[in-house]
C-alpha atoms as a PDB file:
ATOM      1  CA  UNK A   1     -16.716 -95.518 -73.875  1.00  0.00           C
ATOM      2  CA  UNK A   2     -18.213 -93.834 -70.384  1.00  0.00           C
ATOM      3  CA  UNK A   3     -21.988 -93.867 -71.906  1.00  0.00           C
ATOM      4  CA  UNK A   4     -24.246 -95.960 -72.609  1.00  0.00           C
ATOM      5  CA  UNK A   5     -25.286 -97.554 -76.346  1.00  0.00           C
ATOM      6  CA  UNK A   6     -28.992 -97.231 -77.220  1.00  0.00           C
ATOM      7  CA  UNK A   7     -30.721 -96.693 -80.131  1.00  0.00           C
ATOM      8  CA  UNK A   8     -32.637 -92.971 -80.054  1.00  0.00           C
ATOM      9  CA  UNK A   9     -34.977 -91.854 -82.472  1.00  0.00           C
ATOM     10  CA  UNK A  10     -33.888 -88.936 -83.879  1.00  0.00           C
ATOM     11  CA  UNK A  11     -36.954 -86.868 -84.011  1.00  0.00           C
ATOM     12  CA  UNK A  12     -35.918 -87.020 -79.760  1.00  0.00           C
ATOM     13  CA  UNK A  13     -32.361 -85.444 -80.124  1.00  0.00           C
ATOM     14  CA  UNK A  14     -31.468 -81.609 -80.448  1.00  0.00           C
ATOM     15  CA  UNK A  15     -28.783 -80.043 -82.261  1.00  0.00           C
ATOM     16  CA  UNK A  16     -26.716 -76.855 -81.030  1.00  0.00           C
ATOM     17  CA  UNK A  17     -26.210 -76.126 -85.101  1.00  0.00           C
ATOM     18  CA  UNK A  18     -28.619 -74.543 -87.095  1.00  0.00           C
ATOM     19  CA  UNK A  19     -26.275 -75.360 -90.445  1.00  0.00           C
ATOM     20  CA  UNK A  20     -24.036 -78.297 -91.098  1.00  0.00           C
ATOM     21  CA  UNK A  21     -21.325 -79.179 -94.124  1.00  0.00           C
ATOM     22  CA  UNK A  22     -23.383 -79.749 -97.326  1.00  0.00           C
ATOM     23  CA  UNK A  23     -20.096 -81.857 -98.623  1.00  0.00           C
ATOM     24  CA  UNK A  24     -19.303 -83.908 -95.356  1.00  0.00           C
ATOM     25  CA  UNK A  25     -23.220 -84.189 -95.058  1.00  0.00           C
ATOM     26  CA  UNK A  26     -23.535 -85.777 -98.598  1.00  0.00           C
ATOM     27  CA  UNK A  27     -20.586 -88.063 -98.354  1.00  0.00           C
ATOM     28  CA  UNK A  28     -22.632 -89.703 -95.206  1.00  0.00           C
ATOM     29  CA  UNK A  29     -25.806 -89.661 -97.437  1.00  0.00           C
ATOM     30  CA  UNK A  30     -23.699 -91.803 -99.833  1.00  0.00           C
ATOM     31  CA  UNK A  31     -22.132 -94.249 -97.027  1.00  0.00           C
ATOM     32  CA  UNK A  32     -25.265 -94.425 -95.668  1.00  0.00           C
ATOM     33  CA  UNK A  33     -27.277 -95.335 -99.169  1.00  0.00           C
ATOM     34  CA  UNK A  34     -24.620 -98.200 -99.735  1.00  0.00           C
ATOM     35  CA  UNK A  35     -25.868 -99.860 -96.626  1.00  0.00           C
ATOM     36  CA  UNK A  36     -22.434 -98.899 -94.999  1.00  0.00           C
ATOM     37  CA  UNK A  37     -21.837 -98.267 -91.054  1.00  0.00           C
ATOM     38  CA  UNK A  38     -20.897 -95.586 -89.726  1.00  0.00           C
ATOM     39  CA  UNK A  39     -19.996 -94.496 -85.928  1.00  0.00           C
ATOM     40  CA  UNK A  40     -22.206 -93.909 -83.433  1.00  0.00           C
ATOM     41  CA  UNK A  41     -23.118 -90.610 -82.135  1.00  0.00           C
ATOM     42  CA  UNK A  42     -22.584 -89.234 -78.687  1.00  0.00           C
ATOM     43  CA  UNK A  43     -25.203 -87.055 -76.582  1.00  0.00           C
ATOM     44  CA  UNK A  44     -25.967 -86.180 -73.117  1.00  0.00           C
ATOM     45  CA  UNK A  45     -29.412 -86.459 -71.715  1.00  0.00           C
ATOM     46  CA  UNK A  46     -30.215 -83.720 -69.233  1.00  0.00           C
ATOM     47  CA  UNK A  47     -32.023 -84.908 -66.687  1.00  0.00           C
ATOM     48  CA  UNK A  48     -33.068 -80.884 -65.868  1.00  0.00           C
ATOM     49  CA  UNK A  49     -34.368 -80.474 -69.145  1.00  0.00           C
ATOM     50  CA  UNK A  50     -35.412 -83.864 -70.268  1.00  0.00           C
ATOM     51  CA  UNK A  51     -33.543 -83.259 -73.662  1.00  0.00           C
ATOM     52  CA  UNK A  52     -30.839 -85.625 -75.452  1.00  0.00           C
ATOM     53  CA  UNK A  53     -28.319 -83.344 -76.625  1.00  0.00           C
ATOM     54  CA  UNK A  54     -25.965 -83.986 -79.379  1.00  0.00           C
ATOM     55  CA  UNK A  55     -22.248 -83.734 -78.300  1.00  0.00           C
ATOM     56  CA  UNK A  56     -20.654 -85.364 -81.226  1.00  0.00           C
ATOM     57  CA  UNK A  57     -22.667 -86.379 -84.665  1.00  0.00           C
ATOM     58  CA  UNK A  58     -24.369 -83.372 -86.365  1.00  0.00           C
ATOM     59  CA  UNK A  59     -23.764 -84.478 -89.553  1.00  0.00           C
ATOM     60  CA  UNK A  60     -24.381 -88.392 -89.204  1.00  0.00           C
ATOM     61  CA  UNK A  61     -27.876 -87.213 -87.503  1.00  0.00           C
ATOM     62  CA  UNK A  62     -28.430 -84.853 -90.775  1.00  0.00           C
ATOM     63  CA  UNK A  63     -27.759 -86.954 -93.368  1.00  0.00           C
ATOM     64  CA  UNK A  64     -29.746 -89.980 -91.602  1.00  0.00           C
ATOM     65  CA  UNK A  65     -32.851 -88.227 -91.353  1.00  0.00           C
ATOM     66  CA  UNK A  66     -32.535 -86.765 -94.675  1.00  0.00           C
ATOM     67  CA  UNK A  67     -32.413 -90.748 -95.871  1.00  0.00           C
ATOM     68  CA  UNK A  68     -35.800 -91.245 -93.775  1.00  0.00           C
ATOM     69  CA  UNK A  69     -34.004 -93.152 -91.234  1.00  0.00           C
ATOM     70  CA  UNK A  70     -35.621 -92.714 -88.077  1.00  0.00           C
ATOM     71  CA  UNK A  71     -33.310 -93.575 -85.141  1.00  0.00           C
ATOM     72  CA  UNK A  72     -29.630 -93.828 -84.430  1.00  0.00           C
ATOM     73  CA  UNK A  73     -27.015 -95.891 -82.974  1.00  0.00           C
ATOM     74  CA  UNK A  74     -25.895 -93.749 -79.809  1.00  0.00           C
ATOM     75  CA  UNK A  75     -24.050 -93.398 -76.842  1.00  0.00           C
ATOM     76  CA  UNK A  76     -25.981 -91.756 -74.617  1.00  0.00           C
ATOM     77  CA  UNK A  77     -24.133 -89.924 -71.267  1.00  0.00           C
ATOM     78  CA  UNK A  78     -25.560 -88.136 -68.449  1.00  0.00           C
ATOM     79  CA  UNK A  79     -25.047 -84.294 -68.238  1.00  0.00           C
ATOM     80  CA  UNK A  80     -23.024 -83.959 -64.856  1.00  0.00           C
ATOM     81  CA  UNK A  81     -20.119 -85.399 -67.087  1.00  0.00           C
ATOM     82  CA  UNK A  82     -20.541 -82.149 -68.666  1.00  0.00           C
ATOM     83  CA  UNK A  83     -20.846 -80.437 -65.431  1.00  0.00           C
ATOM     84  CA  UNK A  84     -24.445 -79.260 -65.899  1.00  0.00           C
ATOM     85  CA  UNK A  85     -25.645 -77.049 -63.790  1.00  0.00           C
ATOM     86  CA  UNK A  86     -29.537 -77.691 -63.975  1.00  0.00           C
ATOM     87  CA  UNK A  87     -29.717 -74.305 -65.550  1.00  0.00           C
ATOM     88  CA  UNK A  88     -30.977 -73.761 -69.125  1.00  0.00           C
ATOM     89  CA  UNK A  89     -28.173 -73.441 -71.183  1.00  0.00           C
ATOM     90  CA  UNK A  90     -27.155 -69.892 -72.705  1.00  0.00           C
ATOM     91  CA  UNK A  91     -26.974 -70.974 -76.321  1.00  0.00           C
ATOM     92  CA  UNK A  92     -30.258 -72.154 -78.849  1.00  0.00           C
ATOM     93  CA  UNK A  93     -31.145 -75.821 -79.548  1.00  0.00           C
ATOM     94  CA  UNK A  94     -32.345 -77.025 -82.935  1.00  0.00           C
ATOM     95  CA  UNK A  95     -34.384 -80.216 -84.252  1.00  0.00           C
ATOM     96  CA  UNK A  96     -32.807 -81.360 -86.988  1.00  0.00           C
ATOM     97  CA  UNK A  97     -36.281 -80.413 -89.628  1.00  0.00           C
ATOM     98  CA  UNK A  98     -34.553 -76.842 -88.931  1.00  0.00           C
ATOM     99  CA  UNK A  99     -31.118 -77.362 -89.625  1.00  0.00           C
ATOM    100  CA  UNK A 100     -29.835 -76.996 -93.684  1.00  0.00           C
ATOM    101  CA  UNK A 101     -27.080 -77.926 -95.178  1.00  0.00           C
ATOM    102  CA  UNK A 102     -24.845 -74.876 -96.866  1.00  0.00           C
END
């Protein structure tokens, strides 16, 4: 593990999908109803943007906030890993109140 763990809320992360797995998104709903754990999810904060960017976890974030849960076990890395640039990146960001399930 190179990041860090935290907890984030999740109303603080963006998404770089607008639609997610309705199936693999309901099986988490379950897991996550039955008190079960499930893995943390990975972002990188860019420190150009001030934004925590999911890299891995769409679906865990989805089906969390759907429950009403309001933050999220995370490991959190810094962009250069990613090579970041400090530009804005070419491709749209979502909160997860705009992504659906299909």
């Amino acid at each position: 593990m190179k990041g860090k763990l935290a907890t984030l809320r999740i109303d603080d992360l963006l998404l770089d999908q607008e639609v997610v797995n309705k199936k693999k998104v309901g099986r988490l709903v379950k897991k996550l109803s039955e008190k079960k754990s499930i893995k943390a999810i990975r972002v990188f904060y860019c420190v150009h943007e001030a934004m925590y960017n999911i890299v891995d976890g769409h679906h865990r974030v989805f089906a969390a906030y759907n429950l009403g849960i309001t933050s999220i076990l995370s490991i959190v890395e810094p962009c250069y890993t990613y090579e970041c640039t400090g530009n804005t990146p070419d491709w749209d960001f979502f909160h997860v109140r705009n992504v659906r399930a299909a």
